[in-house]
C-alpha atoms as a PDB file:
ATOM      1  CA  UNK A   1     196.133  81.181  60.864  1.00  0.00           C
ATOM      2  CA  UNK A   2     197.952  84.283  61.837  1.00  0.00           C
ATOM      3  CA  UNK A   3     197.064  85.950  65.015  1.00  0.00           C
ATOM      4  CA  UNK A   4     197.390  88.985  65.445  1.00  0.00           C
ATOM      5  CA  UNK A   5     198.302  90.638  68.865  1.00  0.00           C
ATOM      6  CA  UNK A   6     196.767  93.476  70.895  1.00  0.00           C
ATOM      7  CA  UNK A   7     199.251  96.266  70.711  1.00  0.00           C
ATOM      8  CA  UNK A   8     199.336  99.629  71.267  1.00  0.00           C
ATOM      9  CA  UNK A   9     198.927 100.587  68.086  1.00  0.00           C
ATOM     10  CA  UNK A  10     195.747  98.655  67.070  1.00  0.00           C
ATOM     11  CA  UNK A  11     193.795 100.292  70.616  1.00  0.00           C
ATOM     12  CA  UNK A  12     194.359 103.727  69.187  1.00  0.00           C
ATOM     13  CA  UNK A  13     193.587 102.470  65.500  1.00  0.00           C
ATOM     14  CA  UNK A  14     190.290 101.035  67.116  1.00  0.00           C
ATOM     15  CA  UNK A  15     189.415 104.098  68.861  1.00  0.00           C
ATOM     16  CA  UNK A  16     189.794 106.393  65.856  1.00  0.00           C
ATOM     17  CA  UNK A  17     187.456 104.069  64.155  1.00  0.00           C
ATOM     18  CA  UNK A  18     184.631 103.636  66.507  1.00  0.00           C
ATOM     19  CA  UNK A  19     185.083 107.752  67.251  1.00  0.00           C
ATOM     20  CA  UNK A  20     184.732 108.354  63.673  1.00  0.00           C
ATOM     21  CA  UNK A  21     181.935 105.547  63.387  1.00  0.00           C
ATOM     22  CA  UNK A  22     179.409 106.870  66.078  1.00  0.00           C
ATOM     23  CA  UNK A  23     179.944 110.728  64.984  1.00  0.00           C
ATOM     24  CA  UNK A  24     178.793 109.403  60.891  1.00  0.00           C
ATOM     25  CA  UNK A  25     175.880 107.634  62.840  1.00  0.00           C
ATOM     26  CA  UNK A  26     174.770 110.430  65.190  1.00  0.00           C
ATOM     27  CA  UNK A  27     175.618 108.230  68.675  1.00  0.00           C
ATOM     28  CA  UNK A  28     177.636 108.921  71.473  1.00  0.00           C
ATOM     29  CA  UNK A  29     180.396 106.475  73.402  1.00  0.00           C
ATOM     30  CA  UNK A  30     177.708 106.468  76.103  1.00  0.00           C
ATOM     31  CA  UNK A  31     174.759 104.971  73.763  1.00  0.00           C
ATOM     32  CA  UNK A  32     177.803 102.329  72.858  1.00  0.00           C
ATOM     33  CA  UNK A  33     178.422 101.032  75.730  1.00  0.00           C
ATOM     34  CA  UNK A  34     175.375 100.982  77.036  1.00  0.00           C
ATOM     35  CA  UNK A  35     174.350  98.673  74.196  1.00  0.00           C
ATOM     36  CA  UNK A  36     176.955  96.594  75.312  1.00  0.00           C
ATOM     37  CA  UNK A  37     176.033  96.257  78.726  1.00  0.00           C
ATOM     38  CA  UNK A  38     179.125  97.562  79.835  1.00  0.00           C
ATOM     39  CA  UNK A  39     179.689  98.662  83.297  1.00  0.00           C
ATOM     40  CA  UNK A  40     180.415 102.310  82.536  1.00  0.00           C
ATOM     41  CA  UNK A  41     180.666 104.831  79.464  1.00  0.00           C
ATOM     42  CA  UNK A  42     184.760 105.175  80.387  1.00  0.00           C
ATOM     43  CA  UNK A  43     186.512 104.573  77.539  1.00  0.00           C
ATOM     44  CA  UNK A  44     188.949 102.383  79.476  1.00  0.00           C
ATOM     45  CA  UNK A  45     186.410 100.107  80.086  1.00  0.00           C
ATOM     46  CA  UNK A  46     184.536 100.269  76.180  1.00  0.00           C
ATOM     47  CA  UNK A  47     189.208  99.174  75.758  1.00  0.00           C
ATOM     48  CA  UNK A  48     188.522  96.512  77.768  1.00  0.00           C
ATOM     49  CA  UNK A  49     185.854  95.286  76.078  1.00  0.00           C
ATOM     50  CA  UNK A  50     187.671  95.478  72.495  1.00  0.00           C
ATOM     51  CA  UNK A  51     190.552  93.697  73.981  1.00  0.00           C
ATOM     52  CA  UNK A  52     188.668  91.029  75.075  1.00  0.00           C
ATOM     53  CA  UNK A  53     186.850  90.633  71.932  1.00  0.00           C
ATOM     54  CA  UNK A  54     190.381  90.904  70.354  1.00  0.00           C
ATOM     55  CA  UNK A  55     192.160  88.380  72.026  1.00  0.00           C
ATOM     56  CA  UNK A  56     189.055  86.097  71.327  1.00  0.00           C
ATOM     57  CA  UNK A  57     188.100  86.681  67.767  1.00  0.00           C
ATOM     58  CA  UNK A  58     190.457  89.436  66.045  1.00  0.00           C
ATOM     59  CA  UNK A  59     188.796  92.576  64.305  1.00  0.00           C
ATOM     60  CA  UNK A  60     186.270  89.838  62.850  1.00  0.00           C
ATOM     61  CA  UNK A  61     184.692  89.661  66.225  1.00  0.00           C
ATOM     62  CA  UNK A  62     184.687  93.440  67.103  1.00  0.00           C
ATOM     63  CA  UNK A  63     183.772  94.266  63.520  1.00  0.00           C
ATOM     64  CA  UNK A  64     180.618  91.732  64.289  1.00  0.00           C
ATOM     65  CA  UNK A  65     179.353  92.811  67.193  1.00  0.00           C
ATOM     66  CA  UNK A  66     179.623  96.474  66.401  1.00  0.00           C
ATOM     67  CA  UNK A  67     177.242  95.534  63.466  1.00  0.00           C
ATOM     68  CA  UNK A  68     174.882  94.073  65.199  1.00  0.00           C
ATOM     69  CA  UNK A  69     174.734  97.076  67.732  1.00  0.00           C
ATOM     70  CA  UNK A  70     174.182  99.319  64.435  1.00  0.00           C
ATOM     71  CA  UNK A  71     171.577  96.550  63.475  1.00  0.00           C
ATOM     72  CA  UNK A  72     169.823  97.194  66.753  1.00  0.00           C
ATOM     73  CA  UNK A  73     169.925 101.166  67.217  1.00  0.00           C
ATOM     74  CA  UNK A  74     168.901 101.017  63.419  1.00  0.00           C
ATOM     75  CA  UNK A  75     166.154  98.456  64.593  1.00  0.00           C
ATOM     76  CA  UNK A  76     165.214 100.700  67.169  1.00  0.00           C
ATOM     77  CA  UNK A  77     164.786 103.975  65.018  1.00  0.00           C
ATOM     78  CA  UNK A  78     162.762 102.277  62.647  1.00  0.00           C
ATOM     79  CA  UNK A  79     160.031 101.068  65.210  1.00  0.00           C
ATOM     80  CA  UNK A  80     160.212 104.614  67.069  1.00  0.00           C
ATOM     81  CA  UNK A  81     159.732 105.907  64.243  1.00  0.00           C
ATOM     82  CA  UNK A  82     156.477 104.000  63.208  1.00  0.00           C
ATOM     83  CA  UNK A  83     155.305 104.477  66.924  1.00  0.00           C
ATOM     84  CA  UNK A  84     155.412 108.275  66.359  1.00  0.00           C
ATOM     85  CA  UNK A  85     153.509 107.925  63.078  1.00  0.00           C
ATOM     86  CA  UNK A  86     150.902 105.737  64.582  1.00  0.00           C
ATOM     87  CA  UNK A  87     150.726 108.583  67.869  1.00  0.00           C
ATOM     88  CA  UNK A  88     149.936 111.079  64.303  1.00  0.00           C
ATOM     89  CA  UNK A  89     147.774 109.033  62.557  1.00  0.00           C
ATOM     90  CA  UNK A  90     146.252 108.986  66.098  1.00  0.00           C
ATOM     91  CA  UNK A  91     146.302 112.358  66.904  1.00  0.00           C
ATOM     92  CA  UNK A  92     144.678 113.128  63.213  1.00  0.00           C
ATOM     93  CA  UNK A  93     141.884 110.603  63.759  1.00  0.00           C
ATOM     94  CA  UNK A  94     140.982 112.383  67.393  1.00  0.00           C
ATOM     95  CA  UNK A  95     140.982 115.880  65.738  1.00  0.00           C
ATOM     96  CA  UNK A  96     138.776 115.063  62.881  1.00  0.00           C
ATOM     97  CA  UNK A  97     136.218 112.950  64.993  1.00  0.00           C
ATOM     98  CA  UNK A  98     135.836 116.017  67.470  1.00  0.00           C
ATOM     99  CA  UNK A  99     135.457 118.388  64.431  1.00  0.00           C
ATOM    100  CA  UNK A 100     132.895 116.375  63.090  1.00  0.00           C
ATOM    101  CA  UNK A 101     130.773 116.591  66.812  1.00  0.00           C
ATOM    102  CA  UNK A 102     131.435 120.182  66.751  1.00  0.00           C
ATOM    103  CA  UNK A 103     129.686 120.197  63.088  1.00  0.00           C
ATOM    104  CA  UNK A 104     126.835 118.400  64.200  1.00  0.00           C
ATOM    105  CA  UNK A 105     126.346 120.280  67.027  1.00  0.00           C
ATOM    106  CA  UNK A 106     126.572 123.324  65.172  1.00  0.00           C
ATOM    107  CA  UNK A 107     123.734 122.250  62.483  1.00  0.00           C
ATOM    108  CA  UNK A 108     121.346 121.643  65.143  1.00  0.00           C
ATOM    109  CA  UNK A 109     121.567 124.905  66.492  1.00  0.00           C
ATOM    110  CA  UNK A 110     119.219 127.645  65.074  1.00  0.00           C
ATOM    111  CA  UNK A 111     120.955 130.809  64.167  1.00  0.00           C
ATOM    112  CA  UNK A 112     117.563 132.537  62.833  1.00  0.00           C
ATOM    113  CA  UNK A 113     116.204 132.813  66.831  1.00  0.00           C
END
């Protein structure tokens, strides 16, 4: 199996990537390493965290785990999203239950008097 080794050259290749990767998806360094339960938003640190990852598993590993952060945030739209339906569907429900109160309130009022 041939290793490769953390250089120099593969942390800046790695940064352009995961730059270019959270601008295409809309997230910030900050929503990345907060998914990652790192310490701080610092890009030394979010380094640190690749280079451990690295010298561990290779891209493979990095590659990996960035997935299943996009797996999660993607996990995460999707049921804020059908929360903010549900709040509609809600809303909807409330605004055509008082309009029907206000009708019936209306029809037993006499308008002839």
């Amino acid at each position: 199996m041939n290793k490769e080794r953390w250089s120099k050259n593969i942390e800046e290749e790695l940064i352009l990537l995961i730059k270019d990767w959270l601008r295409q998806i809309g997230r910030t360094q900050s929503e990345l390493c907060q998914s990652l339960n790192l310490s701080s938003a610092r890009m030394p640190t979010l380094i640190e965290f690749l280079k451990n990852n690295f010298i561990s598993g290779g891209i493979p590993k990095i590659a990996n785990r960035l997935c299943e952060i996009e797996d999660l945030w993607t996990n995460d739209e999707g049921a804020k999203s059908k929360n903010e339906n549900n709040s509609l569907k809600l809303s909807s429900t409330a605004q055509l239950d008082l309009l029907d109160e206000i009708c019936e309130d209306l029809s037993k009022i006499d308008f002839n008097n």
